[in-house]
N, C-alpha and C. Protein backbone atom coordinates (compact mmCIF):
# COMPACT_ATOMS: atom_id res chain seq x y z
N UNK A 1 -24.99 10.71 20.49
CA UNK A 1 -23.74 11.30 20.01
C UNK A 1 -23.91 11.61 18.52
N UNK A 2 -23.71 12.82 17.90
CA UNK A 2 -24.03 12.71 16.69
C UNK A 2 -22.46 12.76 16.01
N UNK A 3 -22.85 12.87 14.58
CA UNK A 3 -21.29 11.93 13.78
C UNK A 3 -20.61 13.44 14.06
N UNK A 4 -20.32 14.53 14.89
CA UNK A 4 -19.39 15.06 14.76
C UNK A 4 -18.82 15.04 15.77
N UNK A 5 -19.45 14.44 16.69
CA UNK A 5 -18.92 14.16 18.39
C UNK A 5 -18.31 12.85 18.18
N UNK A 6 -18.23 11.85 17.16
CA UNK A 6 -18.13 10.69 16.94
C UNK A 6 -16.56 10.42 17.17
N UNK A 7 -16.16 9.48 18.75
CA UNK A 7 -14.59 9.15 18.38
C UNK A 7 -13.93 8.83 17.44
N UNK A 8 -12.45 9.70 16.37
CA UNK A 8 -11.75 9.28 15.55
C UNK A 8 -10.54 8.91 15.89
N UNK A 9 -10.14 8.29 15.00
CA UNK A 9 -8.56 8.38 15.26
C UNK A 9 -8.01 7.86 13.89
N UNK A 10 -7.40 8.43 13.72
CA UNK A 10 -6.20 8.74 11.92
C UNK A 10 -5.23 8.29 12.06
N UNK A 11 -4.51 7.10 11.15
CA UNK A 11 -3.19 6.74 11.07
C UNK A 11 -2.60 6.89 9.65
N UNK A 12 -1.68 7.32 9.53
CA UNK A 12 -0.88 7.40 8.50
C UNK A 12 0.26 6.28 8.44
N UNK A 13 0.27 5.25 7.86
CA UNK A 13 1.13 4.41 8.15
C UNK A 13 2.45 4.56 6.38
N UNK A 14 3.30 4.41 7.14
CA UNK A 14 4.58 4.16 5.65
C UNK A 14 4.57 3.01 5.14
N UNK A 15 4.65 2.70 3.89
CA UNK A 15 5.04 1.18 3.49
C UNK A 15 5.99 0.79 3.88
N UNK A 16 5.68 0.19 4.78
CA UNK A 16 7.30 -0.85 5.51
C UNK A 16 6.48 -1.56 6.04
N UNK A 17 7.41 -2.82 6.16
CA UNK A 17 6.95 -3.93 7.09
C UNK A 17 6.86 -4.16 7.84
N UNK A 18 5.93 -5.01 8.67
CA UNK A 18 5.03 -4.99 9.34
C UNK A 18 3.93 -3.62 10.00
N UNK A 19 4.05 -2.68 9.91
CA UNK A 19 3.63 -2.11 9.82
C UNK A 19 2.06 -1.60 10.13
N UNK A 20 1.70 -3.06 8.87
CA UNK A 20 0.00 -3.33 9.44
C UNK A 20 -0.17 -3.49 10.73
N UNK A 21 0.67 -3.81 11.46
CA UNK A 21 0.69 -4.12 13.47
C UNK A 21 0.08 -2.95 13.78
N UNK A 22 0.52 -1.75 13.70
CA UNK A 22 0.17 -0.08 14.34
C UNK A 22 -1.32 -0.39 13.76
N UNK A 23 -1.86 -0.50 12.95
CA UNK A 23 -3.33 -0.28 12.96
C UNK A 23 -3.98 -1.89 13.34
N UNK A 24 -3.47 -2.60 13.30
CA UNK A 24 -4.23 -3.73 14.61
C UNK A 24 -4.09 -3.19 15.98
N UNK A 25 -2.98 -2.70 16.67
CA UNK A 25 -2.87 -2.59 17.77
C UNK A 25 -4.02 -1.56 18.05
N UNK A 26 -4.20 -0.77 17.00
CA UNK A 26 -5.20 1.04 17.09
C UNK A 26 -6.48 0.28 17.29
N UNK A 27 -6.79 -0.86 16.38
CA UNK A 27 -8.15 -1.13 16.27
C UNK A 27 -8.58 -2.46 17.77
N UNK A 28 -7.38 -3.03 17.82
CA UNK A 28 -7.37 -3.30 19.39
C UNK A 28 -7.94 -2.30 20.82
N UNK A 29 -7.39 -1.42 20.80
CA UNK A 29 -7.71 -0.28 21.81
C UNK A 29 -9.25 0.33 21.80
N UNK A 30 -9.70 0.51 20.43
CA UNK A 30 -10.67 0.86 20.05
C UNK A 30 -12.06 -0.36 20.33
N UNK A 31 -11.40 -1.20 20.12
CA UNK A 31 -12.44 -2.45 20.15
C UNK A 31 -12.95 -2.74 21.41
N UNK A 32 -11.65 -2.12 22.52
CA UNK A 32 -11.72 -2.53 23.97
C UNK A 32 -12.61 -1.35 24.57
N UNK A 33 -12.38 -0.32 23.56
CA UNK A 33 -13.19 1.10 24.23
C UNK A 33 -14.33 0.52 24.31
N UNK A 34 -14.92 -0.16 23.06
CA UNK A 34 -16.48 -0.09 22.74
C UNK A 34 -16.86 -1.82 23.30
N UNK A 35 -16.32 -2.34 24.30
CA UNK A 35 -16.92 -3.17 24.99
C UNK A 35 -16.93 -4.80 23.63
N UNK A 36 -16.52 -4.41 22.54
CA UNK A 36 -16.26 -5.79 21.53
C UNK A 36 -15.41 -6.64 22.22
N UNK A 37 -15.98 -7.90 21.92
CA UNK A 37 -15.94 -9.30 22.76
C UNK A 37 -14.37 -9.87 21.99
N UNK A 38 -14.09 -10.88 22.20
CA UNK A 38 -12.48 -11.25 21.80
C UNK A 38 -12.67 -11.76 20.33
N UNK A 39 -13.88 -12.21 20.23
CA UNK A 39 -13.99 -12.97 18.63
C UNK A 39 -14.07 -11.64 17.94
N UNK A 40 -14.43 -10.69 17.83
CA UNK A 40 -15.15 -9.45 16.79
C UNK A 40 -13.48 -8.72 16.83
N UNK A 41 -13.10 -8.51 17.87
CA UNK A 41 -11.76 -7.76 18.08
C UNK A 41 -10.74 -8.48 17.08
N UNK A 42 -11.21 -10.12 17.17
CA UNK A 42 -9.63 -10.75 16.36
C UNK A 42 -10.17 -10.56 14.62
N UNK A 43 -11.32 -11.00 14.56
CA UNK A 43 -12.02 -10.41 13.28
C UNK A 43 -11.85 -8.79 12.66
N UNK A 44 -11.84 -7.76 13.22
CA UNK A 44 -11.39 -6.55 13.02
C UNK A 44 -10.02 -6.87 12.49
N UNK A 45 -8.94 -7.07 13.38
CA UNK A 45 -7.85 -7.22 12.96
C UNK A 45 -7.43 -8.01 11.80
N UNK A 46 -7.74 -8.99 11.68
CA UNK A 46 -7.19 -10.04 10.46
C UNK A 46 -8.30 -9.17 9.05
N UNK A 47 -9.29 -8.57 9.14
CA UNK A 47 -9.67 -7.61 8.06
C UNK A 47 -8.58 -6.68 7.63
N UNK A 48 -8.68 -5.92 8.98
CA UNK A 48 -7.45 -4.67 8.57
C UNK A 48 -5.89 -5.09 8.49
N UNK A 49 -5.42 -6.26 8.56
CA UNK A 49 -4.38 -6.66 8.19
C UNK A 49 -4.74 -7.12 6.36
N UNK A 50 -5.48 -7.52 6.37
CA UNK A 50 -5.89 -7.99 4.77
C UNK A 50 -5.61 -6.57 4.50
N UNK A 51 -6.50 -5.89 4.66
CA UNK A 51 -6.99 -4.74 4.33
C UNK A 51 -6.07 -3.63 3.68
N UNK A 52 -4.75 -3.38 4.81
CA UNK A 52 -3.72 -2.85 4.67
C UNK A 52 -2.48 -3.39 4.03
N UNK A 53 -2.21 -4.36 3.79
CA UNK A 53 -1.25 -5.38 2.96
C UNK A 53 -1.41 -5.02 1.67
N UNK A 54 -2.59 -5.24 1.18
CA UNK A 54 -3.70 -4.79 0.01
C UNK A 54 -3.04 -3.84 -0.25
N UNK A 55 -3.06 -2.68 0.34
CA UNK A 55 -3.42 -1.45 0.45
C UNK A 55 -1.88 -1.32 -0.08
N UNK A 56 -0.54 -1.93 0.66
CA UNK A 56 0.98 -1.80 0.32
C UNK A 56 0.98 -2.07 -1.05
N UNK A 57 0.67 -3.89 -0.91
CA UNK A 57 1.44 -4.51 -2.30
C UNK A 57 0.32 -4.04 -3.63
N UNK A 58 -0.60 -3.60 -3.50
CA UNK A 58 -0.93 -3.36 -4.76
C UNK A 58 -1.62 -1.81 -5.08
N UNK A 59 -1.06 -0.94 -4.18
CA UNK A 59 -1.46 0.26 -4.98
C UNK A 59 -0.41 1.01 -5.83
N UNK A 60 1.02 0.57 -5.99
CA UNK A 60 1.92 0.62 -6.71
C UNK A 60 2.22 2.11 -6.71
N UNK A 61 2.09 2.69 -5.46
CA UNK A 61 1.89 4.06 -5.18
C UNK A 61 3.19 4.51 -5.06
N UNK A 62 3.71 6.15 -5.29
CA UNK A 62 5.10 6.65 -4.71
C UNK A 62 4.39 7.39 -3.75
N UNK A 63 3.08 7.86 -3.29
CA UNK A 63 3.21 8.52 -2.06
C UNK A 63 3.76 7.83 -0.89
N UNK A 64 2.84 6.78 -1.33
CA UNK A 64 4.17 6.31 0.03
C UNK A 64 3.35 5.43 1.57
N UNK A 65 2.17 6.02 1.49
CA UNK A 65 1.18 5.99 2.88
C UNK A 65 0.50 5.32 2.44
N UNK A 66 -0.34 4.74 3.32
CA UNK A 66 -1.96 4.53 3.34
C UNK A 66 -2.36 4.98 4.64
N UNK A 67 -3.59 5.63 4.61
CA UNK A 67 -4.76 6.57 5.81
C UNK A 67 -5.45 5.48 6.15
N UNK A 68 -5.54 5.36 7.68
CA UNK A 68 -6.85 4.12 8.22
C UNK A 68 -7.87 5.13 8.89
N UNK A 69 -8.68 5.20 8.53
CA UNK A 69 -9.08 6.35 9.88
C UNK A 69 -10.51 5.30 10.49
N UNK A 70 -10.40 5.37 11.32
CA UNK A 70 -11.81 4.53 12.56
C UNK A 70 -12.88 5.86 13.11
N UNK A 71 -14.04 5.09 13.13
CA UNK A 71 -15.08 6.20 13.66
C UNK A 71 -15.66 5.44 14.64
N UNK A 72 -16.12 5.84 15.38
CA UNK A 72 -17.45 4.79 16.28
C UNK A 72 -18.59 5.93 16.29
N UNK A 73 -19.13 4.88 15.93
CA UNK A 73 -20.83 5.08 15.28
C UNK A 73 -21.56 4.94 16.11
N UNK A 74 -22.26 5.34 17.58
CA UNK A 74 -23.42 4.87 18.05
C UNK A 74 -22.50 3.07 18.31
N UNK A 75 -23.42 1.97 17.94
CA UNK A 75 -22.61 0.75 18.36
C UNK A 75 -21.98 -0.34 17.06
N UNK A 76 -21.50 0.88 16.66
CA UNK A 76 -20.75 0.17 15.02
C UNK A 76 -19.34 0.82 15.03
N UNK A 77 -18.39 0.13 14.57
CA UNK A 77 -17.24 0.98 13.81
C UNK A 77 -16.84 0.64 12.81
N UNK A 78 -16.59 1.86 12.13
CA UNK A 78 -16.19 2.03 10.69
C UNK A 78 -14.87 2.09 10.17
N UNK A 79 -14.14 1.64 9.69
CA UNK A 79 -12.98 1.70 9.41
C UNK A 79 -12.70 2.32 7.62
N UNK A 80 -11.75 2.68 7.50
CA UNK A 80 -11.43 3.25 6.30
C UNK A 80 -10.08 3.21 5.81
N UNK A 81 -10.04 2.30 4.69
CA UNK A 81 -7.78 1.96 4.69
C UNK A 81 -8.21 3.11 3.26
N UNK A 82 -7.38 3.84 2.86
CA UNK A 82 -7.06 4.24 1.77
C UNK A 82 -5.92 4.63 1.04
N UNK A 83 -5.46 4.37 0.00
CA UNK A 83 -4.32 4.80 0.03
C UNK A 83 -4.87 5.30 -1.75
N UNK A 84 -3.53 5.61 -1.90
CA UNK A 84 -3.25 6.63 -3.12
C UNK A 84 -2.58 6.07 -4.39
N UNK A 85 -2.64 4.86 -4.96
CA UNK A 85 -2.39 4.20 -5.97
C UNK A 85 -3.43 3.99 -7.34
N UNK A 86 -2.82 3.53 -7.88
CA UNK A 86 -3.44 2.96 -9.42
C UNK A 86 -5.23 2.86 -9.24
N UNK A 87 -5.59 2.16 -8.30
CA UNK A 87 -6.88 1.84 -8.31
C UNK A 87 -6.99 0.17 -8.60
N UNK A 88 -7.99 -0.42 -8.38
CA UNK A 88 -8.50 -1.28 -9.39
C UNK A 88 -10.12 -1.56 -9.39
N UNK A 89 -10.68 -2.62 -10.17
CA UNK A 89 -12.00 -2.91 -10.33
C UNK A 89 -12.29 -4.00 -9.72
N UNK A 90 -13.08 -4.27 -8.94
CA UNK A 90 -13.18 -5.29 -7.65
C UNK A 90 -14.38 -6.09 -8.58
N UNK A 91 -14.63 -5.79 -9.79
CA UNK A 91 -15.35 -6.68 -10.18
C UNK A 91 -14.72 -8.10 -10.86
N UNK A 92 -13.18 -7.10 -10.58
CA UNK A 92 -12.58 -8.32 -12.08
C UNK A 92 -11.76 -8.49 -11.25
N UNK A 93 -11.70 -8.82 -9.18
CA UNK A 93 -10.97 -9.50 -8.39
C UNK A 93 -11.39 -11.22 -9.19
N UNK A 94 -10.46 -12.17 -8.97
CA UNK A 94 -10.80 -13.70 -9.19
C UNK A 94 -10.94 -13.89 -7.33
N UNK A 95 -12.17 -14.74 -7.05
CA UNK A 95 -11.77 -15.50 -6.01
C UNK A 95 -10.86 -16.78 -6.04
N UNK A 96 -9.88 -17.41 -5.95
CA UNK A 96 -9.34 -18.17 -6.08
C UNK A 96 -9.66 -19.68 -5.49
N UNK A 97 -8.70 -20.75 -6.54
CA UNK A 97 -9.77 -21.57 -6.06
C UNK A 97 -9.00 -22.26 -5.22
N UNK A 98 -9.34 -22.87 -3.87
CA UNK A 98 -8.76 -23.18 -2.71
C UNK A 98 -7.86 -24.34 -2.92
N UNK A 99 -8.24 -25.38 -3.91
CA UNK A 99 -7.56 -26.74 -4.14
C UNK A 99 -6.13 -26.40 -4.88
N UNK A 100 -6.22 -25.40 -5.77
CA UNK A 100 -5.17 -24.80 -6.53
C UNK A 100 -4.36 -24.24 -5.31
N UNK A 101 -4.83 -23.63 -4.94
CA UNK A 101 -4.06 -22.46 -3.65
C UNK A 101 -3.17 -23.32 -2.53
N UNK A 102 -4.19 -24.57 -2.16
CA UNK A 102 -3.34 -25.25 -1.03
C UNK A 102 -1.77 -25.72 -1.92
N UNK A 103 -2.08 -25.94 -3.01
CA UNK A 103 -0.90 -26.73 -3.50
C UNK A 103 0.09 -25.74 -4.12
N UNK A 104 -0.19 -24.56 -3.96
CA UNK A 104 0.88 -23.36 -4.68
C UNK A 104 1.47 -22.62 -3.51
N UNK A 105 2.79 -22.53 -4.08
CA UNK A 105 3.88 -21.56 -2.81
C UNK A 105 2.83 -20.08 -2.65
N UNK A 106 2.20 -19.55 -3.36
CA UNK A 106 1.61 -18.49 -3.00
C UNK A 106 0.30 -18.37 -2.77
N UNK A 107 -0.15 -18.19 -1.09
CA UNK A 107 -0.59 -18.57 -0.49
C UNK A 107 -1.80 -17.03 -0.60
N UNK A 108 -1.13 -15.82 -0.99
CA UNK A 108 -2.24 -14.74 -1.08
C UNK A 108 -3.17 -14.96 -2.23
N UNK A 109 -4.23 -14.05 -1.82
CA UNK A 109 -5.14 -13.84 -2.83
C UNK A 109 -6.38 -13.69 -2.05
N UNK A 110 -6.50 -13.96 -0.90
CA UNK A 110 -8.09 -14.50 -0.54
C UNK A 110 -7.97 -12.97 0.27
N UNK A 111 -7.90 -11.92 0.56
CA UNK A 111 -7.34 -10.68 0.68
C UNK A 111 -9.76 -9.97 1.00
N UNK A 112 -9.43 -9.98 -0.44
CA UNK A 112 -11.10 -9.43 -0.34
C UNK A 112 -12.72 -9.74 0.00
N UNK A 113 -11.91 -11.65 -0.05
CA UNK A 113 -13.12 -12.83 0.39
C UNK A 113 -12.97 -12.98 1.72
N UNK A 114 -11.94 -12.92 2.11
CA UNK A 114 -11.64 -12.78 3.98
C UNK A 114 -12.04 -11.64 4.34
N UNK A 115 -11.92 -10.64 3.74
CA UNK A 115 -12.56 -8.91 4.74
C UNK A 115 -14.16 -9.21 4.60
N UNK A 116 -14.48 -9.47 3.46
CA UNK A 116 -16.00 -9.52 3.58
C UNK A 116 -16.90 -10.57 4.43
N UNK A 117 -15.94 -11.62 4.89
CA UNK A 117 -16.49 -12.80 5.41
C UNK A 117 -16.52 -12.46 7.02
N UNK A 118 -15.57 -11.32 7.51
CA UNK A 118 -14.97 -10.80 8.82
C UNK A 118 -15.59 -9.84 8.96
N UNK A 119 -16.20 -9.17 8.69
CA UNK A 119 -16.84 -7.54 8.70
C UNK A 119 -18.17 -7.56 8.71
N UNK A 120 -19.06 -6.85 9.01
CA UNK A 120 -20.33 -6.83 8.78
C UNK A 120 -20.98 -5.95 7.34
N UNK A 121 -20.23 -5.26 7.10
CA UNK A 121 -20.06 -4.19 5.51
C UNK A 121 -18.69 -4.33 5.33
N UNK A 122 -18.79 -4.46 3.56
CA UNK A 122 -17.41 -3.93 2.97
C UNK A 122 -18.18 -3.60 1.84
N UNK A 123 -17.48 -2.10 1.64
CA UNK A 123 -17.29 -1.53 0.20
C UNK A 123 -15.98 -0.87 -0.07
N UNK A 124 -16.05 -0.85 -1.55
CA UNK A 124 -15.04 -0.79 -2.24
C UNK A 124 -14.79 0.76 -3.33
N UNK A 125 -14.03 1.81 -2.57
CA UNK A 125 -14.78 2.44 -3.84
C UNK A 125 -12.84 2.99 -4.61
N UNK A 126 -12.98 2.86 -6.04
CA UNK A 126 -11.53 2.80 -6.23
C UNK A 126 -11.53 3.87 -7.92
N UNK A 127 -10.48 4.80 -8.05
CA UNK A 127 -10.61 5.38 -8.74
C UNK A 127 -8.92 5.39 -9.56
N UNK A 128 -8.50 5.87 -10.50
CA UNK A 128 -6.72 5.95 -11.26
C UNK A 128 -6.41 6.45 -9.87
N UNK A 129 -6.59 7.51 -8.63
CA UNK A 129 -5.73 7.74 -8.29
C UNK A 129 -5.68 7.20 -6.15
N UNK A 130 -6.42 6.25 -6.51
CA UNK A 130 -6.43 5.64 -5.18
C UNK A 130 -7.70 4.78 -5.06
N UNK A 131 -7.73 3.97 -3.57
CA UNK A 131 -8.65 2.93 -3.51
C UNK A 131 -8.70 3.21 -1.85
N UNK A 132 -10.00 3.48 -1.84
CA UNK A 132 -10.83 3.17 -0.24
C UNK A 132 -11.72 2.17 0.24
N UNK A 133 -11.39 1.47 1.16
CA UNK A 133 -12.04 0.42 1.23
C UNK A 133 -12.70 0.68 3.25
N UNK A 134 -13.65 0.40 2.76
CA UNK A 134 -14.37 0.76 3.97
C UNK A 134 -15.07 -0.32 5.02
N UNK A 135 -15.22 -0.55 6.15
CA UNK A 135 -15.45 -1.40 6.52
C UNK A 135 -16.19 -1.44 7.90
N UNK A 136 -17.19 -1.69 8.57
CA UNK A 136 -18.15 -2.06 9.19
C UNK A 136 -18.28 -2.76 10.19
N UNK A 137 -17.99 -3.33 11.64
CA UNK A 137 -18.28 -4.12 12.54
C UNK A 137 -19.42 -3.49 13.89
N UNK A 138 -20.19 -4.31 13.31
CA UNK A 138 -21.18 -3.57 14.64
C UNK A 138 -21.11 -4.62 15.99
N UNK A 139 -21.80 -3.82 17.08
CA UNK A 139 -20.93 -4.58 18.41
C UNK A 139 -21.92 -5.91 18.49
């Protein structure tokens, strides 16, 4: 199959809540196309829920969206959250430190250490007027 025969599928999701569900449920269907086992399927999801949350609370965007778009690759899929905000520098993410975290009401942060720990690739590529984050599970 070459990458132009390659199954896609494009979501445009609104910032509202819950929301991230429509692209778990997408990457559900997709996972089932390509024969992924129940562990890789729940791993997809809890990425692209990171992934897309991300994508709400901190691109401080008025468009309004973030784009997921999925490819299947031969026996990989690729995922892609992007949205259209500020940007930032993933060098100067903090990993946080877990002993602090258990004992604080705010429980986010681990957002970019969980996608990379769930995925088989993550990159990051982020500019002033948006951030794509790309992501990898092979079967």
């Amino acid at each position: 199959m070459s990458p132009k025969d390659a199954p896609k599928v494009e979501l445009t999701l609104p910032i509202i809540p819950d929301m991230e569900l429509a692209a778990t449920k997408t990457a559900e269907v997709i996972a089932k196309h390509m024969n992924l086992g129940e562990e890789k399927t729940a791993e997809i999801s809890m990425a692209l829920i990171e992934a897309t949350i991300n994508a709400f609370e901190h691109s401080e965007s008025d468009a309004g969206n973030v784009e997921i778009h999925f490819v299947i690759q031969a026996d990989t899929l690729v995922i892609k959250v992007t949205d259209k905000g500020k940007g930032f520098d993933p060098s100067k993410v903090k990993i946080p430190n877990i002993e602090e975290k258990l004992g604080s009401d705010r429980k986010r942060g681990w957002g970019l250490k969980l996608i990379q720990e769930l995925m088989d690739t993550v990159e990051f590529e982020s500019t002033p007027e948006g951030t794509t984050v790309t992501m990898t599970k092979k079967k």
